[in-house]
PDB file of N, CA and C in Angstrom:
ATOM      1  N   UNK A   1       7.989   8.485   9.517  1.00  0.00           N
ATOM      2  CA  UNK A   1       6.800   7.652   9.516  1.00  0.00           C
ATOM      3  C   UNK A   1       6.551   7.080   8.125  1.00  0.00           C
ATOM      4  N   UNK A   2       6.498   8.313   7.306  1.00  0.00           N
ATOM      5  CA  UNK A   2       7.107   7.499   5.617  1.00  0.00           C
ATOM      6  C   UNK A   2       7.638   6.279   5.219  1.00  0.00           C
ATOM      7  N   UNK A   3       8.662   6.119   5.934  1.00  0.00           N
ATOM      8  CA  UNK A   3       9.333   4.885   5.790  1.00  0.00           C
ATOM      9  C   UNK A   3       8.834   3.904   6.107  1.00  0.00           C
ATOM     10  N   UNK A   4       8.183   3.901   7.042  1.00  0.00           N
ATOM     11  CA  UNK A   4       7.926   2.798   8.606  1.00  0.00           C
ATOM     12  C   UNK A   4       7.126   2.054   7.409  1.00  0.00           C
ATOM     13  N   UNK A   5       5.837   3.232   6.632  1.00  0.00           N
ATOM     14  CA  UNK A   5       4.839   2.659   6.050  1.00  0.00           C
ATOM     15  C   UNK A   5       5.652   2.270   4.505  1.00  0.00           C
ATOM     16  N   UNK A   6       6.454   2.314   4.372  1.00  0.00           N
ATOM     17  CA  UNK A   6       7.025   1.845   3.285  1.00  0.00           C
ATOM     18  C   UNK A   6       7.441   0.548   3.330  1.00  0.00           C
ATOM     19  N   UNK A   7       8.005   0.263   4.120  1.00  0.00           N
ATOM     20  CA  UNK A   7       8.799  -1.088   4.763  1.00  0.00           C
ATOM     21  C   UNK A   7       7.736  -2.340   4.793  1.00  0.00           C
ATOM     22  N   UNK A   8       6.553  -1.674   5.362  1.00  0.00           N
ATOM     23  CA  UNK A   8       5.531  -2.286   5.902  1.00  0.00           C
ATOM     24  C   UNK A   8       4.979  -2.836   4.757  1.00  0.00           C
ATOM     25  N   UNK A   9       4.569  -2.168   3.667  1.00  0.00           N
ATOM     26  CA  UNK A   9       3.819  -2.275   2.631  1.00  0.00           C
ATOM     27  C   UNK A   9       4.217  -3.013   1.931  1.00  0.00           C
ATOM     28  N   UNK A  10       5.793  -3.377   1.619  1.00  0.00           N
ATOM     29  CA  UNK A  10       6.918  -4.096   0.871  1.00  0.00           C
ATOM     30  C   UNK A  10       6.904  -5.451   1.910  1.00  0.00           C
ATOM     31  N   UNK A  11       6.924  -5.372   3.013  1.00  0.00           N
ATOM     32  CA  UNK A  11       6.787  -6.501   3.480  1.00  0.00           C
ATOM     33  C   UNK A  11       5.905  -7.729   3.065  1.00  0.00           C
ATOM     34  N   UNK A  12       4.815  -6.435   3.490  1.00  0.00           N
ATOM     35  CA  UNK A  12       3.044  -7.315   3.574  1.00  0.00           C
ATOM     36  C   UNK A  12       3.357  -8.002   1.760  1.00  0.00           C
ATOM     37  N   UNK A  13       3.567  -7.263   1.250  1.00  0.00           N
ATOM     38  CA  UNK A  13       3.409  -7.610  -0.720  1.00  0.00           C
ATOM     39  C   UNK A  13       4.288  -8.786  -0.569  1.00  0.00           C
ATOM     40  N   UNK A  14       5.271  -8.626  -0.533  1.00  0.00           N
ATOM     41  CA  UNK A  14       6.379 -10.111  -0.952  1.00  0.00           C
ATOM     42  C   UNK A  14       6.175 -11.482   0.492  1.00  0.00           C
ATOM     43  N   UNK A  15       4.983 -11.088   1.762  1.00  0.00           N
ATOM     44  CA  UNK A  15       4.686 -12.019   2.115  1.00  0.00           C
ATOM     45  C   UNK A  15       3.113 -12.771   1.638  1.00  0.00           C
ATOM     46  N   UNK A  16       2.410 -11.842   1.152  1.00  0.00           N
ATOM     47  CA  UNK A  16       1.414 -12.690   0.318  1.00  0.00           C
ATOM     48  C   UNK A  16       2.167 -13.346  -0.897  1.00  0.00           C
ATOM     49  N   UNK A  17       2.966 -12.707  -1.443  1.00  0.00           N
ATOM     50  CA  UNK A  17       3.933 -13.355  -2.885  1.00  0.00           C
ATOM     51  C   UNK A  17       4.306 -15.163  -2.446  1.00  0.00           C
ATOM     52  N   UNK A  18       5.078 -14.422  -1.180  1.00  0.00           N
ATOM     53  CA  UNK A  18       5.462 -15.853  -0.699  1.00  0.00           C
ATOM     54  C   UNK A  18       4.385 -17.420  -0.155  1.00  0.00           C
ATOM     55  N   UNK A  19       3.354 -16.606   0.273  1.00  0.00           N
ATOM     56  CA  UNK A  19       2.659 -17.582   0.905  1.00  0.00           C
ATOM     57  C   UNK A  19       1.980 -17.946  -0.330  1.00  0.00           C
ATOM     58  N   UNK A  20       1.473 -17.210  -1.124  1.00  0.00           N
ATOM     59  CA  UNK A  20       0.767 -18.026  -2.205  1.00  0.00           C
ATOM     60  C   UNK A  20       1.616 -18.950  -3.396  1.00  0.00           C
ATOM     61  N   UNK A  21       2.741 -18.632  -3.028  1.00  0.00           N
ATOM     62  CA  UNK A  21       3.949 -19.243  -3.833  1.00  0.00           C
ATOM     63  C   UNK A  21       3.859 -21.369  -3.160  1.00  0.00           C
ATOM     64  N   UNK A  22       3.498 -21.286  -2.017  1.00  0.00           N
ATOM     65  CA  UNK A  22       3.862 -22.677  -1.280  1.00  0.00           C
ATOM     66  C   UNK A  22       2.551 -23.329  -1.881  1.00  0.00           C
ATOM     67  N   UNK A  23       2.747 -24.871  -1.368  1.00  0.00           N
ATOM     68  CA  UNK A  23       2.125 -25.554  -2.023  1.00  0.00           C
ATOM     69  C   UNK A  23       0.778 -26.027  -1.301  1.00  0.00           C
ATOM     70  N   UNK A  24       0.511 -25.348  -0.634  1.00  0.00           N
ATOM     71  CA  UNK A  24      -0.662 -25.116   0.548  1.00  0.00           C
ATOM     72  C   UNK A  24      -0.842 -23.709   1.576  1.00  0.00           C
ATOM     73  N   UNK A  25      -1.369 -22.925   0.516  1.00  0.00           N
ATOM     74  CA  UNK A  25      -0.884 -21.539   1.127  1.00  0.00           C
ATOM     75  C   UNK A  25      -1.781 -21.538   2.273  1.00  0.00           C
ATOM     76  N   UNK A  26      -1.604 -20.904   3.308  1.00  0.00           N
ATOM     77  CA  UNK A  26      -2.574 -20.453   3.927  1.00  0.00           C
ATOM     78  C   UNK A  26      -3.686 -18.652   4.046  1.00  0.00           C
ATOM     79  N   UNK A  27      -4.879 -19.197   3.476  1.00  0.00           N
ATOM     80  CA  UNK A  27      -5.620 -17.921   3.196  1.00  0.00           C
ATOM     81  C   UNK A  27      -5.665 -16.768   4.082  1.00  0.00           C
ATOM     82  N   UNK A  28      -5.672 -17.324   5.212  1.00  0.00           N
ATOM     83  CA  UNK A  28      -5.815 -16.032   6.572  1.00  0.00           C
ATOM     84  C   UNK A  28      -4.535 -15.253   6.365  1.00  0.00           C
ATOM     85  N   UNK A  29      -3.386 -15.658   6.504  1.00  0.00           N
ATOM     86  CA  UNK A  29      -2.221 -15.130   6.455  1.00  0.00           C
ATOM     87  C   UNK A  29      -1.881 -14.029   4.754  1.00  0.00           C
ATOM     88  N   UNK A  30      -2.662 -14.686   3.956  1.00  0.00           N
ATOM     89  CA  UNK A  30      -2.642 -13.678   2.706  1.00  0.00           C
ATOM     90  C   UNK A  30      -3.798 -12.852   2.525  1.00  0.00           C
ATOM     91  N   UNK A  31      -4.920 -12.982   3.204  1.00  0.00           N
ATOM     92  CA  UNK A  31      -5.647 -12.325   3.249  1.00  0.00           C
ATOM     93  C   UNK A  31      -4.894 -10.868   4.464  1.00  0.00           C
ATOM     94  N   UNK A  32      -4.554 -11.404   5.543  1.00  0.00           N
ATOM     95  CA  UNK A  32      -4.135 -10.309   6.145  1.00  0.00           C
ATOM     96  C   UNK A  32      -2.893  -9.440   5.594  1.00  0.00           C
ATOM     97  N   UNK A  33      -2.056  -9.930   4.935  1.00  0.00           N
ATOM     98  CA  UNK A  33      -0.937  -9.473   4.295  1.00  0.00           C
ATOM     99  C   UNK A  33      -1.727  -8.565   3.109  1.00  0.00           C
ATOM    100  N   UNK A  34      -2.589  -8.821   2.540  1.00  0.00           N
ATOM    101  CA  UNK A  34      -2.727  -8.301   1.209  1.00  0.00           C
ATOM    102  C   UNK A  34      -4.118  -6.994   2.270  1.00  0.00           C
ATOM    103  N   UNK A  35      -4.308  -7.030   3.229  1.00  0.00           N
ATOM    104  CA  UNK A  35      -5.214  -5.926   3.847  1.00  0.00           C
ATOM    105  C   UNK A  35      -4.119  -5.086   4.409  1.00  0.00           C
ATOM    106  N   UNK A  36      -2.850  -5.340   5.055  1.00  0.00           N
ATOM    107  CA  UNK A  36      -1.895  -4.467   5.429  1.00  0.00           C
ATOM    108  C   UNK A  36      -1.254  -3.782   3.885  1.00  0.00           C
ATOM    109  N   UNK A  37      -0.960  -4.848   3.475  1.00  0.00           N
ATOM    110  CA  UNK A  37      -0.583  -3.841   1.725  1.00  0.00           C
ATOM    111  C   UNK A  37      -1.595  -3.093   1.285  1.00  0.00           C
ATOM    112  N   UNK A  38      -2.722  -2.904   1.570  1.00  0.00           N
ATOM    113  CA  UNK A  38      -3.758  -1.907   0.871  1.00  0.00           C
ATOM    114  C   UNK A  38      -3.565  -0.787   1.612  1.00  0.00           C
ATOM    115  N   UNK A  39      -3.516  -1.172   3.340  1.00  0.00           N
ATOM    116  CA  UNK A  39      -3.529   0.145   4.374  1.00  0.00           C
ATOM    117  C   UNK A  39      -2.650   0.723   4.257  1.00  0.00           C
ATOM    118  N   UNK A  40      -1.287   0.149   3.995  1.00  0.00           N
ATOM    119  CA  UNK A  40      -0.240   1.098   3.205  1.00  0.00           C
ATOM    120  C   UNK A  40      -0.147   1.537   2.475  1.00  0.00           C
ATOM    121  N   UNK A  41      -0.848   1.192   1.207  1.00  0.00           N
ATOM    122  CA  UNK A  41      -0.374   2.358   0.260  1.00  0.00           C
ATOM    123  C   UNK A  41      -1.727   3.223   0.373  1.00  0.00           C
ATOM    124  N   UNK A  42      -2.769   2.817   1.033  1.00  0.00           N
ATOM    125  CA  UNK A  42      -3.977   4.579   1.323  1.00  0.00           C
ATOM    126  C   UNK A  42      -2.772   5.126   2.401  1.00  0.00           C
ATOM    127  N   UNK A  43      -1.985   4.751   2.919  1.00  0.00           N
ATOM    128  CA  UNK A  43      -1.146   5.918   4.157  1.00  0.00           C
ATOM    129  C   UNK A  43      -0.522   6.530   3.051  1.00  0.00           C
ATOM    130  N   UNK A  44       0.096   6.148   2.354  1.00  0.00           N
ATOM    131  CA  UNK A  44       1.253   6.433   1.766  1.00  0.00           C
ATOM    132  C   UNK A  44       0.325   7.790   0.307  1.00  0.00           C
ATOM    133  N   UNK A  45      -0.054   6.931   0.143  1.00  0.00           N
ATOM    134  CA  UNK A  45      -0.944   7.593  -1.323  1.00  0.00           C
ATOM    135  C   UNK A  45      -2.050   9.124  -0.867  1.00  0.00           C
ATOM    136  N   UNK A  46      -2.194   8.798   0.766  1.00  0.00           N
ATOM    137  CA  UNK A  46      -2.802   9.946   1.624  1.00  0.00           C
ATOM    138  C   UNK A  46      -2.477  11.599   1.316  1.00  0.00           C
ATOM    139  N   UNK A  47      -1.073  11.614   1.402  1.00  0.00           N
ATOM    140  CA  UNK A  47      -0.335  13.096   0.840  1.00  0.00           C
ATOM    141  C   UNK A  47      -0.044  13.552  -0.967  1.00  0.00           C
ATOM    142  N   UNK A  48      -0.973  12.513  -1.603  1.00  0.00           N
ATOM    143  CA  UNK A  48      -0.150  12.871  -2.762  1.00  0.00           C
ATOM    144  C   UNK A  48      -1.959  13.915  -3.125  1.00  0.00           C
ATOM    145  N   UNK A  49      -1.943  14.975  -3.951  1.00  0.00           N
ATOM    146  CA  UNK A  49      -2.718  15.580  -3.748  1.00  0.00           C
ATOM    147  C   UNK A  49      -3.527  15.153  -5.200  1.00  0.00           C
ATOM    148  N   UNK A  50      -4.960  15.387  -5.856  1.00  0.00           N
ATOM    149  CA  UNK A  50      -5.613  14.819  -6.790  1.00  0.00           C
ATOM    150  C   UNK A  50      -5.438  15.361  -8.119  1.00  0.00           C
ATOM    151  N   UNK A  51      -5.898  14.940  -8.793  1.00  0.00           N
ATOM    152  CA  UNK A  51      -5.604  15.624 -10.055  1.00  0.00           C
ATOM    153  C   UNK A  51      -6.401  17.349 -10.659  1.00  0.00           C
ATOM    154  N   UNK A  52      -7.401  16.991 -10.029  1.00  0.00           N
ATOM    155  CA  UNK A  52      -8.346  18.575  -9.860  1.00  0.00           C
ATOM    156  C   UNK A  52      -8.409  18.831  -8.766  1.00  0.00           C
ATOM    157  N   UNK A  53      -7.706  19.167  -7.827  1.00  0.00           N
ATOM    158  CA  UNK A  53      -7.045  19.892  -6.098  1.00  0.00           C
ATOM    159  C   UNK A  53      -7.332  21.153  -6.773  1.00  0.00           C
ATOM    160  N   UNK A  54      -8.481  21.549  -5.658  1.00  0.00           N
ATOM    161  CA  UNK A  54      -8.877  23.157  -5.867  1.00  0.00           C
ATOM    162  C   UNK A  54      -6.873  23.740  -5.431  1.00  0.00           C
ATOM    163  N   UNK A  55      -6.868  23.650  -4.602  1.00  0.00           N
ATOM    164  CA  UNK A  55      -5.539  24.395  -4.051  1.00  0.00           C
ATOM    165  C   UNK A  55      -4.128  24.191  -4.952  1.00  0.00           C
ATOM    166  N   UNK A  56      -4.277  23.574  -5.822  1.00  0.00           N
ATOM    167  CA  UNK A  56      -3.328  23.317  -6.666  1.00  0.00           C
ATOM    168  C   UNK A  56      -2.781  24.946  -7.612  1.00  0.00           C
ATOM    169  N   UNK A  57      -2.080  25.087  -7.424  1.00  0.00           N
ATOM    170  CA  UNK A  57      -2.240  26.913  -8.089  1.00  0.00           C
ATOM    171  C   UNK A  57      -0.748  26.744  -9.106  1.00  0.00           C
ATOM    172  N   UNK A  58      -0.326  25.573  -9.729  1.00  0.00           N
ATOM    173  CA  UNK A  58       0.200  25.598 -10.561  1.00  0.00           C
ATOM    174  C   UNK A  58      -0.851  25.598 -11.944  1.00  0.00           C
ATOM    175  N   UNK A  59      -1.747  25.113 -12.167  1.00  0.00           N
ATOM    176  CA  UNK A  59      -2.698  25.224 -13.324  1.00  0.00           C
ATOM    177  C   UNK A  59      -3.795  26.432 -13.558  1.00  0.00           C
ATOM    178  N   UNK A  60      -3.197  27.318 -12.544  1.00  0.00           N
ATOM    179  CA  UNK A  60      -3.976  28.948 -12.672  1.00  0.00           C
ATOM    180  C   UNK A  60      -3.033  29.752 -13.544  1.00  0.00           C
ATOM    181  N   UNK A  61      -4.353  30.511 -14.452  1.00  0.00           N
ATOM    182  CA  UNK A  61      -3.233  31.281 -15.809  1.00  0.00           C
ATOM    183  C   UNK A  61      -3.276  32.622 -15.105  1.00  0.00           C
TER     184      UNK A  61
END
């Protein structure tokens, strides 16, 4: 599933890249591209744990 949202996220990015690249972009289409690139990386960024994670038990002496 990792992936799926990886793919996705790389997509959505280099198709807002692209559409705002033309010489009449269209907004709906980069607006939705650049809302799928956000939802991907909160999926993706979901498992990485915080910097003060009570459960973190590498920084216990």
């Amino acid at each position: 599933m990792k992936t799926i949202y990886i793919i996705l996220t790389f997509a959505a990015a280099f198709l807002a890249l692209y559409e705002q690249s033309l010489a009449k972009p269209n907004m709906v289409i980069m607006v939705i591209a650049i809302i799928i690139f956000m939802l991907g990386l909160m999926r993706l960024m979901s498992k990485v744990p915080g910097k003060n994670d009570i459960n973190n038990n590498s920084n216990e002496v």
